[in-house]
Protein backbone atom coordinates (compact mmCIF):
# COMPACT_ATOMS: atom_id res chain seq x y z
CA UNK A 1 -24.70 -9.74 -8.64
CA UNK A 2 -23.16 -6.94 -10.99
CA UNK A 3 -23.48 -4.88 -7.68
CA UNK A 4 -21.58 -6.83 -5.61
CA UNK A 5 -18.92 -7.71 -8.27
CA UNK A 6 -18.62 -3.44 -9.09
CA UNK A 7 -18.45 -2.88 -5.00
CA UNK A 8 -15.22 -4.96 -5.27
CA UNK A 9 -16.62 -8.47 -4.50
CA UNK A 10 -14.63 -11.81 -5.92
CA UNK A 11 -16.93 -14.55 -7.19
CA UNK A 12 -15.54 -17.63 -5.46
CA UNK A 13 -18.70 -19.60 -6.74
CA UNK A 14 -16.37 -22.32 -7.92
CA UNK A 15 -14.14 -22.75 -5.24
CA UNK A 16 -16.62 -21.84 -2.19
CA UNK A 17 -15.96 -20.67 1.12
CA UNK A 18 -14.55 -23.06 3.52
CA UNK A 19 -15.90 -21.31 6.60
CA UNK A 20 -19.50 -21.42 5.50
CA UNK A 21 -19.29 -25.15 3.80
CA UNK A 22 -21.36 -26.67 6.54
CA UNK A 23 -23.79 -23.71 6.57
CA UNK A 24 -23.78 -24.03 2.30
CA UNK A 25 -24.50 -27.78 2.53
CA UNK A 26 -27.48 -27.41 5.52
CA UNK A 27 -29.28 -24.23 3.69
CA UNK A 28 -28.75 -25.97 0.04
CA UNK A 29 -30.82 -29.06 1.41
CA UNK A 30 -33.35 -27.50 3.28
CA UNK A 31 -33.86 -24.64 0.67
CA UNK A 32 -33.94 -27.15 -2.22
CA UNK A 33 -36.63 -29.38 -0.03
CA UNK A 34 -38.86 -25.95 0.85
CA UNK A 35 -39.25 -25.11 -2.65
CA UNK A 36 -39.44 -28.64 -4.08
CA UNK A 37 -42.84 -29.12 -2.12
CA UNK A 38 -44.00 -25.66 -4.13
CA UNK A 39 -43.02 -26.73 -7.18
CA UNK A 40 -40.58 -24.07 -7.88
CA UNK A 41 -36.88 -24.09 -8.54
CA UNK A 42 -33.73 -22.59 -7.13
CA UNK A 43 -30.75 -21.52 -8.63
CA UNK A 44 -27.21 -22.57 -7.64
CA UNK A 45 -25.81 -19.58 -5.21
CA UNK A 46 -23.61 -16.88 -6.16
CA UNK A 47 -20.64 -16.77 -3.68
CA UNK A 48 -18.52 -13.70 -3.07
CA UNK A 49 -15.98 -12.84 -0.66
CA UNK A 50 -13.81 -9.63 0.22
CA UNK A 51 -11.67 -8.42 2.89
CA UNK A 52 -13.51 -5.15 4.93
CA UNK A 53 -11.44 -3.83 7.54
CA UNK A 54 -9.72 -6.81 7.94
CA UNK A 55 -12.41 -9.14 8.53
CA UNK A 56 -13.21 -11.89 5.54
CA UNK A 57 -16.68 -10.94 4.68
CA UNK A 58 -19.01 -13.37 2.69
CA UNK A 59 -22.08 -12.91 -0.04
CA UNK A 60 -24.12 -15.03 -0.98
CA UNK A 61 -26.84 -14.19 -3.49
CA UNK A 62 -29.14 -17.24 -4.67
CA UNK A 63 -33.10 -17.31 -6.39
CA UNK A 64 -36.27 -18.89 -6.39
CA UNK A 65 -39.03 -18.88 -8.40
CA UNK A 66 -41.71 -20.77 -6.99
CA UNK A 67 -45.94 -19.87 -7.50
CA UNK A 68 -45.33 -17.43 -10.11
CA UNK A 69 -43.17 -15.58 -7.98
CA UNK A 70 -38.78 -14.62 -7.95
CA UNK A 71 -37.15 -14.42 -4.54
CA UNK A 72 -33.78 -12.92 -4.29
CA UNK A 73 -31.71 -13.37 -1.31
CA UNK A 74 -28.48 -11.39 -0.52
CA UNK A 75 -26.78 -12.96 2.57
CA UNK A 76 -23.65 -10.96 4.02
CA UNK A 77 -21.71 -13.71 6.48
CA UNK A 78 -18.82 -12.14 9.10
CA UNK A 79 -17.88 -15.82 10.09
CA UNK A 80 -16.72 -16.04 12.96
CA UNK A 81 -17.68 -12.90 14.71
CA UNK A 82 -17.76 -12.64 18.06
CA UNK A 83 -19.02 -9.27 18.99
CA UNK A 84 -23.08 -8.88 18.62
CA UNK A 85 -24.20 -5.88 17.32
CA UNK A 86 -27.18 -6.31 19.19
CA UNK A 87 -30.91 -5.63 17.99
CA UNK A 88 -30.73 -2.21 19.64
CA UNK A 89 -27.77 -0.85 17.13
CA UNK A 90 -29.44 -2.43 14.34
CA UNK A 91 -32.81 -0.78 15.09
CA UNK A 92 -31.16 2.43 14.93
CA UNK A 93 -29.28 1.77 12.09
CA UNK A 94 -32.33 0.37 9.75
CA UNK A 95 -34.47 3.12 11.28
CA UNK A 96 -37.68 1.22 12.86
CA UNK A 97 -38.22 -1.50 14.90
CA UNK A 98 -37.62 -5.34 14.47
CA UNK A 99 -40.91 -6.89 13.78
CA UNK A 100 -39.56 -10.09 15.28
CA UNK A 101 -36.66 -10.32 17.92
CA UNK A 102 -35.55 -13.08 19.88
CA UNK A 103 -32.45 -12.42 22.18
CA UNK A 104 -31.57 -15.59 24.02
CA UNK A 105 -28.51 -17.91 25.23
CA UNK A 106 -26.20 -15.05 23.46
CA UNK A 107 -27.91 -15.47 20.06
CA UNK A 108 -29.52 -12.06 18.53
CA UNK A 109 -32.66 -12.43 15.82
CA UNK A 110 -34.17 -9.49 14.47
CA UNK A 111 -36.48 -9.33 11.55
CA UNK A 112 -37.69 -6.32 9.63
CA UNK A 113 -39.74 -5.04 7.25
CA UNK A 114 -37.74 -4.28 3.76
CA UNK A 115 -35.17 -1.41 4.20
CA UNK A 116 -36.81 0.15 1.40
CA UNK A 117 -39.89 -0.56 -1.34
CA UNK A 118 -37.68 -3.04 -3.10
CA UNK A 119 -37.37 -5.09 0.28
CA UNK A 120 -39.86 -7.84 1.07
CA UNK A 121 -37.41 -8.15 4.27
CA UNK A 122 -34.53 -7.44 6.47
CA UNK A 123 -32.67 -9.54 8.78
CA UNK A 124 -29.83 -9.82 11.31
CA UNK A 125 -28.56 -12.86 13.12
CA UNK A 126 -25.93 -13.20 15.80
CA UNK A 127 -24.86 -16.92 16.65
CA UNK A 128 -22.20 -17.48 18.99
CA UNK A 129 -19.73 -20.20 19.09
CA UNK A 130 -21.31 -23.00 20.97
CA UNK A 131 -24.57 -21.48 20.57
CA UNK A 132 -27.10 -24.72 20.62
CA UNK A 133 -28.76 -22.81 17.22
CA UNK A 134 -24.97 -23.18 15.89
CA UNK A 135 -25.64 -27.21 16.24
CA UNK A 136 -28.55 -26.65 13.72
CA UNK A 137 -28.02 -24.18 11.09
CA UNK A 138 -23.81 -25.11 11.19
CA UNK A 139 -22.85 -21.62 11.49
CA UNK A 140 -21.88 -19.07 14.14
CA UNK A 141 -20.86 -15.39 13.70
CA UNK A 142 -22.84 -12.44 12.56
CA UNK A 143 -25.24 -12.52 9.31
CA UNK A 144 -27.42 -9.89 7.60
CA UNK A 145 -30.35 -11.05 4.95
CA UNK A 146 -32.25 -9.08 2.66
CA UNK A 147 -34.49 -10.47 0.36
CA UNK A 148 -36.65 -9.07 -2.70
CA UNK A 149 -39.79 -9.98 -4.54
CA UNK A 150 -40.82 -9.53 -7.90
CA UNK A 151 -42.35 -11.30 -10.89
CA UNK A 152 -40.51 -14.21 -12.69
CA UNK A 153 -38.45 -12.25 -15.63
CA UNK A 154 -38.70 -13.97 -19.02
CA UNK A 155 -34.95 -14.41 -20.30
């Protein structure tokens, strides 16, 4: 989080982000379920916002520690978006294949290894308005995931 805050980021943890509410409510439910069946906890997420070329970006950065284990997630949101990358752009961007893709009804999916040694993964999603996926996960636009593994830190 002291990245994204020294790249310019404002925490709005307080106040949220209206566009992703839905999205916020549907991932804080089904995240908090996932890891209650392990036996692990997660903490509240981190919100952060910032205009980039004009566009109202989103992060969101939340943990779990679950098995003796820490995720870290780092969601960017463009909410919103209508213009897909695509897988192919990404590919060449991240430098490898996706090890997952789905490309249907105007939604994009692609899932990589970790963009580096620090990774355990990489991941872009496209979800058009009026996508039926948009009717599940309450969000539409263009998102980018990474997450990272590494032992619970005593604090």
């Amino acid at each position: 989080m002291a990245h994204v805050t020294a790249a310019g980021w404002t925490d709005v943890s307080e106040t949220g982000i209206p566009e992703l509410a839905e999205f916020m409510a549907f991932a804080e439910e089904a995240g908090q379920e996932a890891v209650a069946e392990l036996g692990g906890a997660m903490s509240a997420p981190a919100l952060f916002s910032k205009a980039v070329a004009g566009e109202n970006l989103a992060i969101v950065v939340t943990e779990v520690v679950a098995e003796g284990e820490r995720v870290t997630g780092c969601r960017l949101f463009d909410p919103g978006e209508t213009r897909d990358a695509g897988a192919a752009t990404v590919s060449a961007l991240v430098g490898s294949e996706p090890t997952r893709l789905l490309e249907r009804e105007g939604n994009t999916i692609a899932k990589y290894d970790g963009l580096d040694s620090a990774h355990e993964s990489f991941d872009y999603f496209f979800i058009p308005s009026g996508s039926p996926l948009e009717a599940i996960v309450q969000f539409n636009g263009l998102a980018m995931k990474i997450d990272s593994t590494g032992p619970v830190s005593v604090q």
